[in-house]
C-alpha atoms as a PDB file:
ATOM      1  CA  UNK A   1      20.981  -6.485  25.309  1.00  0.00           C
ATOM      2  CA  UNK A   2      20.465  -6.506  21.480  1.00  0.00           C
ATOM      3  CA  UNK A   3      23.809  -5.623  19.667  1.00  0.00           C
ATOM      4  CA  UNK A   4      22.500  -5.495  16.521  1.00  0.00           C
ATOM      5  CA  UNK A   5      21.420  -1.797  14.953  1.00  0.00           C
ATOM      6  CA  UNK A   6      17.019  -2.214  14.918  1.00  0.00           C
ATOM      7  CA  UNK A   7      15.850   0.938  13.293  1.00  0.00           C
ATOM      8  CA  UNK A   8      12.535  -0.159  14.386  1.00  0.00           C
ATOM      9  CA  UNK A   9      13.376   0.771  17.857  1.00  0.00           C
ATOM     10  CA  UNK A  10      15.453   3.544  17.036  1.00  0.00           C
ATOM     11  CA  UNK A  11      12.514   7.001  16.965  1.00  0.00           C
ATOM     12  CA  UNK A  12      15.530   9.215  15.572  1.00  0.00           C
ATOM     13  CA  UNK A  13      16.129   6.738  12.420  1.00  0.00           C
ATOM     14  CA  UNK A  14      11.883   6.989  11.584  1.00  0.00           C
ATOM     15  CA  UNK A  15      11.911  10.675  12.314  1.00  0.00           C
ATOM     16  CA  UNK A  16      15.324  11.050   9.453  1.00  0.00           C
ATOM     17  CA  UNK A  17      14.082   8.516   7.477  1.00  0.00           C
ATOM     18  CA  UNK A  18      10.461  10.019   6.896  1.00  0.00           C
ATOM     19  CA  UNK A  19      11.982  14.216   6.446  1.00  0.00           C
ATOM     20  CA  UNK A  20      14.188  12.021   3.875  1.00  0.00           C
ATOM     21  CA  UNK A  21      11.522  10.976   1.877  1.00  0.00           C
ATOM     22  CA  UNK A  22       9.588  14.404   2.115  1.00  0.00           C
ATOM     23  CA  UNK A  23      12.561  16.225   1.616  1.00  0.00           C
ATOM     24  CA  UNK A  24      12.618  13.689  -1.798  1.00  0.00           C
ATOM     25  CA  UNK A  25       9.083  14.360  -2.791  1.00  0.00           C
ATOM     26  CA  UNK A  26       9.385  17.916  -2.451  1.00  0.00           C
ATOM     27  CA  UNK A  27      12.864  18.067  -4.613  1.00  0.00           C
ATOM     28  CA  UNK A  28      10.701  15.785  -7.318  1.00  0.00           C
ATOM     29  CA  UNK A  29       8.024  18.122  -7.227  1.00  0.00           C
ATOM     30  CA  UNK A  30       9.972  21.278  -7.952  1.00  0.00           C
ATOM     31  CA  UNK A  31      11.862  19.409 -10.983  1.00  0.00           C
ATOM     32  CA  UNK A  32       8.526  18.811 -11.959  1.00  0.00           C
ATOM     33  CA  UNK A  33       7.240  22.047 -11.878  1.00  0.00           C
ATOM     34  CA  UNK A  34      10.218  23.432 -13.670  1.00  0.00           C
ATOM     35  CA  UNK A  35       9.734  21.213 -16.444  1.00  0.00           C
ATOM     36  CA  UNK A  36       5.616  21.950 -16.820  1.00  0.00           C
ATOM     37  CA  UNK A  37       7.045  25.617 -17.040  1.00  0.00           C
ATOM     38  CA  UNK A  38       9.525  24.790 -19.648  1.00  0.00           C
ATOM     39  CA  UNK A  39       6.942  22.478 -21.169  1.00  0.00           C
ATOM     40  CA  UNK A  40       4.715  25.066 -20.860  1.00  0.00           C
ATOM     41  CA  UNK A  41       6.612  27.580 -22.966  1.00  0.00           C
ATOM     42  CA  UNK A  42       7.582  29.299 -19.875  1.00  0.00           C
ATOM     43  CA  UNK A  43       4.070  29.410 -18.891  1.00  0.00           C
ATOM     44  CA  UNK A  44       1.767  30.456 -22.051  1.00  0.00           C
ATOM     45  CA  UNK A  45       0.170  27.033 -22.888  1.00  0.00           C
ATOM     46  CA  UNK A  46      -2.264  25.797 -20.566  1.00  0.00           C
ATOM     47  CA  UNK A  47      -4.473  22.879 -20.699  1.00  0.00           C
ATOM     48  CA  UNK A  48      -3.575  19.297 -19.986  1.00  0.00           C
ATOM     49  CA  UNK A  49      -0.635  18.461 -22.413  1.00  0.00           C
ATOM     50  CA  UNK A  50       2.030  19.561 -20.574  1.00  0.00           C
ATOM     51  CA  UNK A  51       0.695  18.216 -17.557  1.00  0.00           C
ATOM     52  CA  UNK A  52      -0.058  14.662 -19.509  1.00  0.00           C
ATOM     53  CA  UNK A  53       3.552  14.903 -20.136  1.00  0.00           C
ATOM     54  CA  UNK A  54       5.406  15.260 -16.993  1.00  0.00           C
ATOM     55  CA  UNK A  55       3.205  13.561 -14.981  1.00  0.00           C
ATOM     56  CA  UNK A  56       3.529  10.098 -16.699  1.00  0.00           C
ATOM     57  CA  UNK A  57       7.771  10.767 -16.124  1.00  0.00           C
ATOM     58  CA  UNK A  58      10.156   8.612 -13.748  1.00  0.00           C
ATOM     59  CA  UNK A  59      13.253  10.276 -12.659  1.00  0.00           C
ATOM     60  CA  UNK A  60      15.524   9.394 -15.084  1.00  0.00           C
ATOM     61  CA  UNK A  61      13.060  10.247 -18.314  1.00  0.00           C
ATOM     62  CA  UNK A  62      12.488  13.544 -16.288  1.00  0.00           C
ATOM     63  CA  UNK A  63      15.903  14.421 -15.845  1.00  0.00           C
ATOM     64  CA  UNK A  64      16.473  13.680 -19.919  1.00  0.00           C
ATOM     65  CA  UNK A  65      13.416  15.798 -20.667  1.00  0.00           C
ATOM     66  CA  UNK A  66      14.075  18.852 -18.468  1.00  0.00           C
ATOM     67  CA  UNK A  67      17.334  19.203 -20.073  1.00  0.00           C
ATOM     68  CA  UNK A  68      15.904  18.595 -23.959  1.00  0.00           C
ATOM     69  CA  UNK A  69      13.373  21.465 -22.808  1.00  0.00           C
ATOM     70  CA  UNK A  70      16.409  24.048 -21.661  1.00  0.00           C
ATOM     71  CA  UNK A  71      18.338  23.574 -24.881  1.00  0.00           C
ATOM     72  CA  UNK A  72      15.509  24.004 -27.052  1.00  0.00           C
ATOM     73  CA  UNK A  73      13.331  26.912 -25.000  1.00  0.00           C
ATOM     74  CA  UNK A  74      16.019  28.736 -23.176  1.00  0.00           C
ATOM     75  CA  UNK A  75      18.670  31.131 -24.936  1.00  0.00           C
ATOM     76  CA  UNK A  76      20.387  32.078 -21.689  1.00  0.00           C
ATOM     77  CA  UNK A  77      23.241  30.020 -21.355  1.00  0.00           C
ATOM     78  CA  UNK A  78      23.409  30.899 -17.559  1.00  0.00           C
ATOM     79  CA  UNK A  79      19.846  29.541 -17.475  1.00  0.00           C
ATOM     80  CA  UNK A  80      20.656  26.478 -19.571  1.00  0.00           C
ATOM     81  CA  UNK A  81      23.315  25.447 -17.111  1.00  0.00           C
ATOM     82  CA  UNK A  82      21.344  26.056 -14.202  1.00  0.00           C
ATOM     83  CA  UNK A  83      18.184  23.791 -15.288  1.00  0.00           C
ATOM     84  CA  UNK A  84      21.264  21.434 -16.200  1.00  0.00           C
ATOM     85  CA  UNK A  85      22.874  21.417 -12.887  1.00  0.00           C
ATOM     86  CA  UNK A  86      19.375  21.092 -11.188  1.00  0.00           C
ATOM     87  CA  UNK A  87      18.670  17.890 -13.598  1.00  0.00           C
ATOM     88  CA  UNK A  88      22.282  16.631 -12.574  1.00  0.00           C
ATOM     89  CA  UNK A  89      21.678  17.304  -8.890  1.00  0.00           C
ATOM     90  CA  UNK A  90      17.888  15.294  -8.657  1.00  0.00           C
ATOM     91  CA  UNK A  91      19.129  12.793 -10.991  1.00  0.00           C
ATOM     92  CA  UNK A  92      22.300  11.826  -8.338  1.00  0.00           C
END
């Protein structure tokens, strides 16, 4: 008998593992598309520049970005801190 933890052997680590990194891709993709809509100007600009934009973005630039685009495009304040706690949230 192995003693040693194989995840290789182990179906329940694979199945965690892989909703893990959906669950990841899925959380990226919403940050994303909350920035393209900031980017955007909530929406009225359309063509590729926006797209260019956050597309070409790792998660740390993205995180930045997101919350340069809520200070400058959003006068809500409630709005402001919630794209600001999102950013915090996908960034940790």
């Amino acid at each position: 008998m192995d003693i040693f933890y194989n995840p290789q052997n182990d179906k329940v680590f694979e199945a965690l593992f892989g909703r893990s990194i959906v669950a990841w891709n899925s959380a990226e993709t919403d940050v994303r598309n909350l920035l393209l809509y900031l980017a955007s100007d909530h929406g009225k600009v359309e063509g590729l520049g926006p797209r260019i934009l956050v597309a070409e973005l790792g998660t740390r630039h993205l995180c930045q970005t997101i919350q340069a685009y809520a200070h400058a495009t959003l006068e809500d304040e409630t709005a402001m801190a919630l794209v600001h706690h999102v950013s915090v949230l996908f960034d940790n």
